[in-house]
Each structure stands twice: as structure tokens, then as C-alpha cells.
N, C-alpha and C. Protein backbone atom coordinates (compact mmCIF):
# COMPACT_ATOMS: atom_id res chain seq x y z
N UNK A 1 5.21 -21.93 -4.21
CA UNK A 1 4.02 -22.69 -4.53
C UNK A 1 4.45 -23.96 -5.25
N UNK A 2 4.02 -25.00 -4.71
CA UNK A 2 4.06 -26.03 -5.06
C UNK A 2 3.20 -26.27 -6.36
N UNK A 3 3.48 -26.75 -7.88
CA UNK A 3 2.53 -26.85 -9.07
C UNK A 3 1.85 -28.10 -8.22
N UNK A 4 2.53 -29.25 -7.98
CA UNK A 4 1.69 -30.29 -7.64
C UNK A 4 0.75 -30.68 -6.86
N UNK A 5 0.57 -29.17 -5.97
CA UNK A 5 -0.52 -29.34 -5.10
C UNK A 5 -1.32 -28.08 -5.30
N UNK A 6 -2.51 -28.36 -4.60
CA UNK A 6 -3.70 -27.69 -4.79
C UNK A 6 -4.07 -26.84 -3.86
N UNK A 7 -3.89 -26.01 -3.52
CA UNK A 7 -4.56 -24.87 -1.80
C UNK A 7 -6.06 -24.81 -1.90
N UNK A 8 -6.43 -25.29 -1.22
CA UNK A 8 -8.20 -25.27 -0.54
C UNK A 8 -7.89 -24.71 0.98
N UNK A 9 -9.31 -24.18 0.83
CA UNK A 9 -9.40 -23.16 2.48
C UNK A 9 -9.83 -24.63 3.17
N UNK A 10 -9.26 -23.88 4.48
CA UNK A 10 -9.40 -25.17 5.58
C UNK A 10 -10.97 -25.29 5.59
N UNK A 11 -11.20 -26.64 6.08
CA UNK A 11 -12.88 -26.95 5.74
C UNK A 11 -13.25 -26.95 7.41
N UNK A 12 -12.42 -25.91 8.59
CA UNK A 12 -13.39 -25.58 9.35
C UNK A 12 -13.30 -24.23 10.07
N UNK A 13 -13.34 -23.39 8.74
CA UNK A 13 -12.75 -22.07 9.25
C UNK A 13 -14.78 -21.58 8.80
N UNK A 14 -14.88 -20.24 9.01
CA UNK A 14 -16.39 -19.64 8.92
C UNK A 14 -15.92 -18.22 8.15
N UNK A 15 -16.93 -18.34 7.21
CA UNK A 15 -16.09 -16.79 6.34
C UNK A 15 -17.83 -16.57 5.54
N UNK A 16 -17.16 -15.00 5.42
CA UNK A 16 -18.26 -14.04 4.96
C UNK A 16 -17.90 -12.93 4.36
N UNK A 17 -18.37 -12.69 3.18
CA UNK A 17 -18.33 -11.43 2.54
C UNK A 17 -19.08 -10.09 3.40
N UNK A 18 -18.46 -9.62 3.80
CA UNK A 18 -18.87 -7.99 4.37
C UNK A 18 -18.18 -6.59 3.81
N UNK A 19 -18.98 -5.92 3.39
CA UNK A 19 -18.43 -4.43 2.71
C UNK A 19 -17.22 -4.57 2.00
N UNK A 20 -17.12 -5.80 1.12
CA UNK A 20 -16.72 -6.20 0.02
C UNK A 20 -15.19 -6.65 0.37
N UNK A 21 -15.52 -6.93 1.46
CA UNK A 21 -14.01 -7.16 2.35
C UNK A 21 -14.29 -9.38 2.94
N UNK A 22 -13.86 -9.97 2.52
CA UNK A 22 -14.07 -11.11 3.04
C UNK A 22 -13.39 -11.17 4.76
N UNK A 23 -14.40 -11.80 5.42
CA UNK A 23 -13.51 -11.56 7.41
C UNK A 23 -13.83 -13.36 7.70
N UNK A 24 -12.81 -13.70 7.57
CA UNK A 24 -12.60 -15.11 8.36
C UNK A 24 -12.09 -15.52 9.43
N UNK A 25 -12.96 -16.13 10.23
CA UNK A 25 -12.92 -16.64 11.46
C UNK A 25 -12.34 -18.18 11.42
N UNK A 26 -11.17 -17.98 12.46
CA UNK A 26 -10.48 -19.95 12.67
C UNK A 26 -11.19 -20.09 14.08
N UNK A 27 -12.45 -20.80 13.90
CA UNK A 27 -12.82 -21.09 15.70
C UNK A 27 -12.23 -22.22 16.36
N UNK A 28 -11.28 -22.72 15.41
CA UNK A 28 -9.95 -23.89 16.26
C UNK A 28 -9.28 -23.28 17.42
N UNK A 29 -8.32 -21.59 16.82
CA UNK A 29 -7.48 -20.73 17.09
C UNK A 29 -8.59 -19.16 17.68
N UNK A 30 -9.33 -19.09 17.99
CA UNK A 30 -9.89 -17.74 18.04
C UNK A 30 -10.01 -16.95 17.29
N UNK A 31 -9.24 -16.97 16.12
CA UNK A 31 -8.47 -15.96 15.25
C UNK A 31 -9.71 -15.32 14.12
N UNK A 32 -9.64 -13.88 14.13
CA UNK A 32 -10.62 -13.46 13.11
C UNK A 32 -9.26 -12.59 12.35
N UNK A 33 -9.81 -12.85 10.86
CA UNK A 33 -9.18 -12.21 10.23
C UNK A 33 -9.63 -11.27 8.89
N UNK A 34 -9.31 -10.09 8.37
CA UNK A 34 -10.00 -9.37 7.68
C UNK A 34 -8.77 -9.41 6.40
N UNK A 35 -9.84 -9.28 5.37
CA UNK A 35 -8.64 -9.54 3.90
C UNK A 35 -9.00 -8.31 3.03
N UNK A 36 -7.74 -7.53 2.75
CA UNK A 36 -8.63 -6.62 1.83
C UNK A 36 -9.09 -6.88 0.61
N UNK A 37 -8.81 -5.49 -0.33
CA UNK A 37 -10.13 -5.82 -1.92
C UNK A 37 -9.22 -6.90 -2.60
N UNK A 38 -7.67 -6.93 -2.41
CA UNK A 38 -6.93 -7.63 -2.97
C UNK A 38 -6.61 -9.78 -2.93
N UNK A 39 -6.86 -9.38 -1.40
CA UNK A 39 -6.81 -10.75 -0.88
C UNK A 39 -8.62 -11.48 -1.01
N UNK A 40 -9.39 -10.53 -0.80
CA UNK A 40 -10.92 -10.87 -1.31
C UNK A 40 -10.92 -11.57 -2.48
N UNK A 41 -10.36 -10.83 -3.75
CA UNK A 41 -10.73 -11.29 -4.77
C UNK A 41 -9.96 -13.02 -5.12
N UNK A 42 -8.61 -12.84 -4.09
CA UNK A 42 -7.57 -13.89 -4.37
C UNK A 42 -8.73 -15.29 -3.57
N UNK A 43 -9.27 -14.83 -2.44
CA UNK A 43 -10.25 -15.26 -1.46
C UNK A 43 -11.31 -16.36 -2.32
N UNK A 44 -11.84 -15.10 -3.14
CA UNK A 44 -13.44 -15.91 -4.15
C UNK A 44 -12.48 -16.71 -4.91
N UNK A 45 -11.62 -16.49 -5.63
CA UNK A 45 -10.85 -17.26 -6.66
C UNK A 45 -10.38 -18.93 -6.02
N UNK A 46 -10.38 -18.96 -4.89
CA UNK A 46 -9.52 -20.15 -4.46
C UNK A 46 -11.63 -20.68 -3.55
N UNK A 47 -11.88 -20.40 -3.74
CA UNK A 47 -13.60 -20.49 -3.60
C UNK A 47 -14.19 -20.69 -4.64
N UNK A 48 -14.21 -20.40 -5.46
CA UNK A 48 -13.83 -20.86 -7.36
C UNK A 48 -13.23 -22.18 -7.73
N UNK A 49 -12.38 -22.46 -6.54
CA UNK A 49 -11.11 -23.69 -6.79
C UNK A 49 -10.52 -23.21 -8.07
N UNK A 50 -10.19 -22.20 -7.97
CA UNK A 50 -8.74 -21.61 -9.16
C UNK A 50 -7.74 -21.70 -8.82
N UNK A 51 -6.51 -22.62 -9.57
CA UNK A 51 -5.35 -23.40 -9.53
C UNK A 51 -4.39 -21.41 -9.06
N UNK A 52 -3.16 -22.11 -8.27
CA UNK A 52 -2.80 -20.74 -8.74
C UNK A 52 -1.76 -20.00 -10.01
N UNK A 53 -1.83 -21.43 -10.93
CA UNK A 53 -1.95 -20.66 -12.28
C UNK A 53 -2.96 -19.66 -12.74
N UNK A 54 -3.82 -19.64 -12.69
CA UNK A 54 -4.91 -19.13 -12.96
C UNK A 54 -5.11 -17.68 -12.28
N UNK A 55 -4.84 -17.89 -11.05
CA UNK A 55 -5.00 -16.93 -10.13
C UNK A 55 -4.09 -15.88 -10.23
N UNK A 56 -2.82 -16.21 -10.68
CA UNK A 56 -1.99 -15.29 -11.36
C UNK A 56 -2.81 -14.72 -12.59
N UNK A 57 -3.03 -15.15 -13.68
CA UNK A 57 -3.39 -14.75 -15.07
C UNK A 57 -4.32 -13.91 -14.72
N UNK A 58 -5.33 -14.24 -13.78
CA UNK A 58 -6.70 -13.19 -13.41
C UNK A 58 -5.72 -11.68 -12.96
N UNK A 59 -4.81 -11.80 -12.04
CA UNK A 59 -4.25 -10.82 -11.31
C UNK A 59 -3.56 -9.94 -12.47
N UNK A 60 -2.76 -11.00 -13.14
CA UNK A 60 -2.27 -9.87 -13.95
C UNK A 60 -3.30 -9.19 -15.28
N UNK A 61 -4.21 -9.88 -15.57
CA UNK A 61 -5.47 -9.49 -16.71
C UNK A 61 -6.10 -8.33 -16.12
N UNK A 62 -5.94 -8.17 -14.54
CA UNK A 62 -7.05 -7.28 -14.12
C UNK A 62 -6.36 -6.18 -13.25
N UNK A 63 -5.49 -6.25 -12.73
CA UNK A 63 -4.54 -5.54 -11.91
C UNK A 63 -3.33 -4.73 -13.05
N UNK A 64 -2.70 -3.60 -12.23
CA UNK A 64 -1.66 -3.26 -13.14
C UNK A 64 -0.19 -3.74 -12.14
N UNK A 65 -0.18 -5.25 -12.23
CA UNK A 65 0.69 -6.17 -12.10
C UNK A 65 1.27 -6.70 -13.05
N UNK A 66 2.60 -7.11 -13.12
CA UNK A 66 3.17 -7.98 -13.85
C UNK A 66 3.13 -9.87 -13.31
N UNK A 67 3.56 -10.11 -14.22
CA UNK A 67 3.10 -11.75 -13.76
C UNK A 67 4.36 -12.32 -12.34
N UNK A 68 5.34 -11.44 -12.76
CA UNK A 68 6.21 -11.56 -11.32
C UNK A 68 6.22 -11.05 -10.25
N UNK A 69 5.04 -9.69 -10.29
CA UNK A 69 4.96 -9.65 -8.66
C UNK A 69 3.66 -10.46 -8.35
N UNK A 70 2.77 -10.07 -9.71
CA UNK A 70 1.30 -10.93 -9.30
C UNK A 70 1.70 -12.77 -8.42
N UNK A 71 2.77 -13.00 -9.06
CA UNK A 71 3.25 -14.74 -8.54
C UNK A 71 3.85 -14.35 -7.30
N UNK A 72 4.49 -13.20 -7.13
CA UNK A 72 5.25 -13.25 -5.62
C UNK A 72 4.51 -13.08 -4.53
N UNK A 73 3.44 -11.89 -5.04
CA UNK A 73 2.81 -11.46 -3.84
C UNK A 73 1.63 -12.78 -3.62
N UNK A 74 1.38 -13.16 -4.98
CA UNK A 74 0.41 -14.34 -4.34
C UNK A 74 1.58 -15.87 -3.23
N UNK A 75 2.63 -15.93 -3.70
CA UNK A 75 2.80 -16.70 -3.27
C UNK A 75 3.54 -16.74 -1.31
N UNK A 76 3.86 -15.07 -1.15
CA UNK A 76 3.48 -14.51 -0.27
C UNK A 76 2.33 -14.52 1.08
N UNK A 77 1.14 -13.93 0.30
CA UNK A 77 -0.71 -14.18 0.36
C UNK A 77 -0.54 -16.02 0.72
N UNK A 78 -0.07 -16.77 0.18
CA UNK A 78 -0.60 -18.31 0.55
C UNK A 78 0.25 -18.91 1.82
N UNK A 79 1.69 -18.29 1.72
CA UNK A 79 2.21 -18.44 2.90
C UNK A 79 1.87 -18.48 4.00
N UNK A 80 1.49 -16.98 4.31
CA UNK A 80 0.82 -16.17 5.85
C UNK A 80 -0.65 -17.64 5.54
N UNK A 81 -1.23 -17.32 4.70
CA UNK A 81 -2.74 -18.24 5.34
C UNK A 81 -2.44 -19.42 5.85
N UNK A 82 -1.38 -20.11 5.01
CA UNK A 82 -1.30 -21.57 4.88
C UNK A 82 -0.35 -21.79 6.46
N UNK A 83 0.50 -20.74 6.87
CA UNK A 83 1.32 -20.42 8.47
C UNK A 83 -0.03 -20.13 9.67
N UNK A 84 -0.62 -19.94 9.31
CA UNK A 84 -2.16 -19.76 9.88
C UNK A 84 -3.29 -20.01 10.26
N UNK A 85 -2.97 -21.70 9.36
CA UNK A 85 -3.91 -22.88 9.14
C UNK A 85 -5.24 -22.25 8.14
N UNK A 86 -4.86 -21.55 7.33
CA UNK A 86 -6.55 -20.97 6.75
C UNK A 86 -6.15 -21.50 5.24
N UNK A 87 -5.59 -21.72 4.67
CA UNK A 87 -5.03 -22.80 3.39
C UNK A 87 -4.60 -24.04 3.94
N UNK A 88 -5.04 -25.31 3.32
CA UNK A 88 -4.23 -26.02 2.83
C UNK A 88 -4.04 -26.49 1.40
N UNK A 89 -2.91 -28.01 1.50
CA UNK A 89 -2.35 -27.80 0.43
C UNK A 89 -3.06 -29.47 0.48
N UNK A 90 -3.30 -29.81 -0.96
CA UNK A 90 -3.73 -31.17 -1.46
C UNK A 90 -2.99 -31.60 -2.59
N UNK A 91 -2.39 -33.22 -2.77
CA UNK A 91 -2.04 -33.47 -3.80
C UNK A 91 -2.97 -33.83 -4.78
């Protein structure tokens, strides 16, 4: 993760909270995709526009994570979206 940039969801993907599971659709790519309770919450947070400083501190405040996997697996989580076109990155 880059500090100097910012990840916003792509501004033409279609997404919806269902059975507490967020399912986003890329109608560029066909692609539907389902996120679980984990990636949901990472989901609202960056829907929030929460830096992913932040997004760590929530993970580890609320999860029984440490701040080094909470940073890996998020930075993991931004990879796959951002390889996917469903993140990008802003300076």
C-alpha cells in the first residue's frame, strides 16, 4: 500500500448490501463478485473513505488481529480488487 495514495471503489462498478454480505457487480467485465463479513466491513470502510491507516486500527480494535496481519491481509484484500479493476488508487 502506497501511504501516498488513496483507494476509492471504481466509480462504475454497482454494489449492494445483501444478507450482510456486500455482492459487486463490474458491468465493464461481467464480473459479479461476493465479499464476505470480513471484506464487507473492509467494503463500508473504504465507502466511509477510510484511509487504510484507519482501516487497519478498526481491524485490529475489533477483530482478534494483530496490526501485522490486519496490514497484510488488508493489503492483500486491495491487491485482488485493485488486479480486478474494483479499487483504485488516487494521489
Amino acid at each position: 500500500m502506497n501511504p501516498s495514495k488513496t483507494p476509492k471503489i471504481a466509480p462504475d462498478l454497482i454494489w449492494r448490501l445483501l444478507d450482510s454480505n456486500a455482492v459487486v457487480v463490474s458491468p465493464r467485465v461481467g464480473e459479479v463478485r461476493v465479499l464476505n463479513g470480513m471484506g464487507t466491513v473492509i467494503w463500508q470502510l473504504l465507502v466511509d473513505q477510510n484511509t487504510p491507516a484507519e482501516i487497519v486500527d478498526h481491524l485490529v480494535e475489533n477483530f482478534a488481529v494483530t496490526r501485522e496481519e490486519a496490514s497484510s491481509d488488508l493489503q492483500t484484500f486491495f491487491a485482488d480488487l485493485t488486479e480486478r479493476g474494483v479499487l483504485i488508487w488516487e494521489s
